[in-house]
C-alpha atoms as a PDB file:
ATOM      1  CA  UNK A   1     103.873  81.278 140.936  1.00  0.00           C
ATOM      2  CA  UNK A   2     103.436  83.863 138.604  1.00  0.00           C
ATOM      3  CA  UNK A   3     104.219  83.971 134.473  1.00  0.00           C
ATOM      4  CA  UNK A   4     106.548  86.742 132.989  1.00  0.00           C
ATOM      5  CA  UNK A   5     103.997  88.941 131.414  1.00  0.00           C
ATOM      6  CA  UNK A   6     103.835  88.780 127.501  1.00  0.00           C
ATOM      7  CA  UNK A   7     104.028  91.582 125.721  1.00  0.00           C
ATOM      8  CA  UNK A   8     103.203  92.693 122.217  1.00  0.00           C
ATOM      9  CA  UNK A   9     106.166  94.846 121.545  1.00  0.00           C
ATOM     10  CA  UNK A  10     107.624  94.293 118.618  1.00  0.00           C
ATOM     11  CA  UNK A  11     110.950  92.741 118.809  1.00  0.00           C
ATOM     12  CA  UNK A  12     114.317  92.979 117.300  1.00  0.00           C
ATOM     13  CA  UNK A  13     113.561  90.959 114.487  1.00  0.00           C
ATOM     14  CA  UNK A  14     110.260  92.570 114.061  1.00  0.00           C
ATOM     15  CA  UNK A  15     112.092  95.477 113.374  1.00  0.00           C
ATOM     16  CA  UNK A  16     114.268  93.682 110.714  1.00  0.00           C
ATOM     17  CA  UNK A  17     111.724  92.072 108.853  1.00  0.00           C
ATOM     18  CA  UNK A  18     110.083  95.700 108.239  1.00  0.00           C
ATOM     19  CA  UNK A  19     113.114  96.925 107.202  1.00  0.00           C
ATOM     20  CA  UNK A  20     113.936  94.485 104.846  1.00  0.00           C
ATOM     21  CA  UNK A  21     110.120  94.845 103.644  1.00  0.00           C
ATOM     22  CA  UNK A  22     110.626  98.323 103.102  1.00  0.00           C
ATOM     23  CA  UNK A  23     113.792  97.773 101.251  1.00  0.00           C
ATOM     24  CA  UNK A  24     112.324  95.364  98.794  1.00  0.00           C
ATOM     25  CA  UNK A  25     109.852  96.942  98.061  1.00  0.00           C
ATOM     26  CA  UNK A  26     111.546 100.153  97.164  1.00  0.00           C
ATOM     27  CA  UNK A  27     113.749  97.909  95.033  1.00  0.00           C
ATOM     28  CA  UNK A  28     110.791  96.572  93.327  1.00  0.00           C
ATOM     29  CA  UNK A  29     110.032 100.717  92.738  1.00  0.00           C
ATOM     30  CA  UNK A  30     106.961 100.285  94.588  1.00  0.00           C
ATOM     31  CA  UNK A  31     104.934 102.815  96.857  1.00  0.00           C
ATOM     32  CA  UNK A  32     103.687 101.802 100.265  1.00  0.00           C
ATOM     33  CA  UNK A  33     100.176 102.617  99.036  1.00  0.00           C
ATOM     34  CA  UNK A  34     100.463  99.786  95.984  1.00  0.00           C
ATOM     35  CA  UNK A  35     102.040  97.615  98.364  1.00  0.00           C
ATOM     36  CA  UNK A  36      99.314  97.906 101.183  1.00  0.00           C
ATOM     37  CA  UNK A  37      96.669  97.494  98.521  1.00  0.00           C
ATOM     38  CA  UNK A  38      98.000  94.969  96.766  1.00  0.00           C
ATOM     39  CA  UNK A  39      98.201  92.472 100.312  1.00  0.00           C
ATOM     40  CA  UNK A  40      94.958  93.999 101.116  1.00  0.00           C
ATOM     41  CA  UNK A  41      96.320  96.501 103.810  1.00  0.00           C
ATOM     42  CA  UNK A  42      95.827  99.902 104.688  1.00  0.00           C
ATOM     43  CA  UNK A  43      98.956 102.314 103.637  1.00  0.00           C
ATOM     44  CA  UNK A  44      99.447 103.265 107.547  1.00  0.00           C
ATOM     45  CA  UNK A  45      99.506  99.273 107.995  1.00  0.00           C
ATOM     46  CA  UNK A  46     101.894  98.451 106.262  1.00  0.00           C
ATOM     47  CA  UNK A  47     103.929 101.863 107.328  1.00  0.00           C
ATOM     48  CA  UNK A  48     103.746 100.164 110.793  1.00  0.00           C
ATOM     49  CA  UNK A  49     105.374  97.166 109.289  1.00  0.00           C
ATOM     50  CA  UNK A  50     107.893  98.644 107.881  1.00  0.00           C
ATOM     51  CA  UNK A  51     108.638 100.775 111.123  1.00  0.00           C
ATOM     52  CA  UNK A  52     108.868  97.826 112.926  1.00  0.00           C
ATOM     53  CA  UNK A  53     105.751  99.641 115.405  1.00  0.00           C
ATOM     54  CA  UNK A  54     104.022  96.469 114.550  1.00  0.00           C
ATOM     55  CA  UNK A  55     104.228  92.731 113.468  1.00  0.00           C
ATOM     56  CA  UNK A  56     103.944  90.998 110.636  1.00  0.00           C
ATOM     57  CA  UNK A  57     101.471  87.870 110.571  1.00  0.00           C
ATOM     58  CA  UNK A  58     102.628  85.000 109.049  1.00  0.00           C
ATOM     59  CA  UNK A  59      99.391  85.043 106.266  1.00  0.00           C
ATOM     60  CA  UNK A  60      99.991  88.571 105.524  1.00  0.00           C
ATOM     61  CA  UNK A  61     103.838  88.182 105.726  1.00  0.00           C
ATOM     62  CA  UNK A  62     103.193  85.793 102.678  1.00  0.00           C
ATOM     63  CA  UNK A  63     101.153  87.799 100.945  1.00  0.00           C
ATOM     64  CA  UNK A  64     103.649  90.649 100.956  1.00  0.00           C
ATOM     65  CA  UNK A  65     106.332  87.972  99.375  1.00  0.00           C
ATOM     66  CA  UNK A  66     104.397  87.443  96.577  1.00  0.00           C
ATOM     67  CA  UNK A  67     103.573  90.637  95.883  1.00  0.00           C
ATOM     68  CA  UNK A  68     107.080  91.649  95.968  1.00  0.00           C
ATOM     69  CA  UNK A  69     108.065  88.425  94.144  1.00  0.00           C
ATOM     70  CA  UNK A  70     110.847  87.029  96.490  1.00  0.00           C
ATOM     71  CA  UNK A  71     110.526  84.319  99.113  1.00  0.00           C
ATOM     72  CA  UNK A  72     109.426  84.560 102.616  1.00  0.00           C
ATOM     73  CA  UNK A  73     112.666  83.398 103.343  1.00  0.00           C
ATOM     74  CA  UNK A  74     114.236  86.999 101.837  1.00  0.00           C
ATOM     75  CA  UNK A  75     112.267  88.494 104.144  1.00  0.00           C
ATOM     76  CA  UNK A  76     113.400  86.772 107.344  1.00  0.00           C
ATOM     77  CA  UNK A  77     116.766  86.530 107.124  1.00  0.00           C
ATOM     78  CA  UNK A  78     119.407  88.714 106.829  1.00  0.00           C
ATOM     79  CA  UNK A  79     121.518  89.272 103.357  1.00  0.00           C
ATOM     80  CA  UNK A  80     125.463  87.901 103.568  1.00  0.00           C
ATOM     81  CA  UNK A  81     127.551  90.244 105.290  1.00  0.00           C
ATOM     82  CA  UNK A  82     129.303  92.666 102.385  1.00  0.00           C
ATOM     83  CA  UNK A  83     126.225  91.620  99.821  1.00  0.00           C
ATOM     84  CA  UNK A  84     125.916  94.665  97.494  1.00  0.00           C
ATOM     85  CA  UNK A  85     121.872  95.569  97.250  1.00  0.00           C
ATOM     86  CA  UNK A  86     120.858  94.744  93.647  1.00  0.00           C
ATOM     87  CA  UNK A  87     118.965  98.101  93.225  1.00  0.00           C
ATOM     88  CA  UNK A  88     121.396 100.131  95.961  1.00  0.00           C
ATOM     89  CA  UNK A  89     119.841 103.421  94.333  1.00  0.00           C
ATOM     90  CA  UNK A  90     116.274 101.255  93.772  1.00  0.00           C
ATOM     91  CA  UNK A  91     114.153 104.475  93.630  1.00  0.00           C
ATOM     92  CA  UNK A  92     116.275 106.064  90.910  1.00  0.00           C
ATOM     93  CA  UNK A  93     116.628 102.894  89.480  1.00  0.00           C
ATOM     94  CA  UNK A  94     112.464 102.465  88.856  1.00  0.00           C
ATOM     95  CA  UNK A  95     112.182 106.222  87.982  1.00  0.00           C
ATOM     96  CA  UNK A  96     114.910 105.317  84.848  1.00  0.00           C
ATOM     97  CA  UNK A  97     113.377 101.951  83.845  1.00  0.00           C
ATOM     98  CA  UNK A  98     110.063 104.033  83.516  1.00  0.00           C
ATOM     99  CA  UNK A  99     111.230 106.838  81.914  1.00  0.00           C
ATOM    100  CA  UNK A 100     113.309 104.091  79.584  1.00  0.00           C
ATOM    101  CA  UNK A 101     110.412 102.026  78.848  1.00  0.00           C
ATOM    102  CA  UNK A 102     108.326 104.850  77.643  1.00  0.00           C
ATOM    103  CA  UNK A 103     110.760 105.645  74.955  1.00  0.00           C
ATOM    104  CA  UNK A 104     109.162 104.551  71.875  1.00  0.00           C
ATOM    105  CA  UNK A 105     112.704 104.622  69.145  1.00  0.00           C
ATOM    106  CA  UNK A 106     114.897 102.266  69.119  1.00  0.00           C
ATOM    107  CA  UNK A 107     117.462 104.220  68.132  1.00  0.00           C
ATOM    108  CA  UNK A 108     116.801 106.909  70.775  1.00  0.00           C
ATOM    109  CA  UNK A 109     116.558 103.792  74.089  1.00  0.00           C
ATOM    110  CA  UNK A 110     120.172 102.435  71.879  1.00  0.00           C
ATOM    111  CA  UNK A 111     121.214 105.709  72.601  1.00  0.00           C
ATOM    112  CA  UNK A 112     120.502 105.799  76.148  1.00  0.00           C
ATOM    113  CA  UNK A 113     121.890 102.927  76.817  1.00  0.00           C
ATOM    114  CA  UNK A 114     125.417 104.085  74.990  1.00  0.00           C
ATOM    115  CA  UNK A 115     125.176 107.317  77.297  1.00  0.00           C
ATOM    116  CA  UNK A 116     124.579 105.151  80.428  1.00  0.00           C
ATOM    117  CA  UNK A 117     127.841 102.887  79.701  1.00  0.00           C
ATOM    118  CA  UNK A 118     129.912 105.516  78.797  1.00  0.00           C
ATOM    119  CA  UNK A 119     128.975 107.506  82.216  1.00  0.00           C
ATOM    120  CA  UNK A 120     129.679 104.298  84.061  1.00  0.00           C
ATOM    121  CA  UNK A 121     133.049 103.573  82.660  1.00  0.00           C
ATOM    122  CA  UNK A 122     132.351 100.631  80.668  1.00  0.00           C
ATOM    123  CA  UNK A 123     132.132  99.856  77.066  1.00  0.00           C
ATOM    124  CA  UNK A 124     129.205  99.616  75.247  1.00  0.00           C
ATOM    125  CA  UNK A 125     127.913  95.828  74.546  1.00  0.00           C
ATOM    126  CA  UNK A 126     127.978  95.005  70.935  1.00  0.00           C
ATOM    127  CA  UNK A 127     124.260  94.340  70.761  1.00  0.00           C
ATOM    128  CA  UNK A 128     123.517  97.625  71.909  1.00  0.00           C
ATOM    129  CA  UNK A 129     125.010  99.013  69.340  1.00  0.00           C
ATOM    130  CA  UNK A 130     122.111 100.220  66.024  1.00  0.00           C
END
């Protein structure tokens, strides 16, 4: 009798777990390059990850959590069906926060932050205010 052949495809799910890798980490306004060399990969590594070309081991898969600071679990199972992304514009998102925290005046970040709730529609918190 002969065994079904293995094979080292990646599967379904392999493709999932890169994705949601790759969407964390652009929430986290990180580049593949940090990423990689933060869980001691190389950048076209962890591209294949994030592809879903190749799998994940468990050690690294770990490694990547805590580098991204979220569970393994966040990486292995899908979000609630109709859960809103935290960061749905993530890469935007970093590039303000930067630009933000290099403001040094007070009075200049208060008046950011009036600007940004006015755009959005919503009132300005009270603390905000100088």
């Amino acid at each position: 009798m002969t065994l079904p052949r293995q094979t080292r495809a990646p599967s379904a799910a392999d493709v999932a777990v890169g994705g949601r890798i790759r969407a964390l980490r652009c929430a986290a306004g990180r580049t593949q390059k940090q990423l990689a060399v933060h869980v001691g990969a190389t950048d076209a590594q962890l591209h294949r990850y994030e592809a879903g070309i190749s799998r994940v081991a468990a050690g690294r898969l770990m490694a990547i959590a805590e580098a991204l600071d979220v569970r393994v679990e966040d990486l292995l199972t899908e979000p609630a069906p109709g859960a809103v992304p935290a960061t749905p514009h993530a890469e935007e998102f970093a590039n303000l926060a930067r630009a933000f925290a290099a403001i040094a005046d007070a009075r200049h970040r208060a008046a950011l932050v009036s600007l940004a709730n006015t755009m959005a529609g919503a009132a300005a918190p009270a603390e905000a205010q100088p």
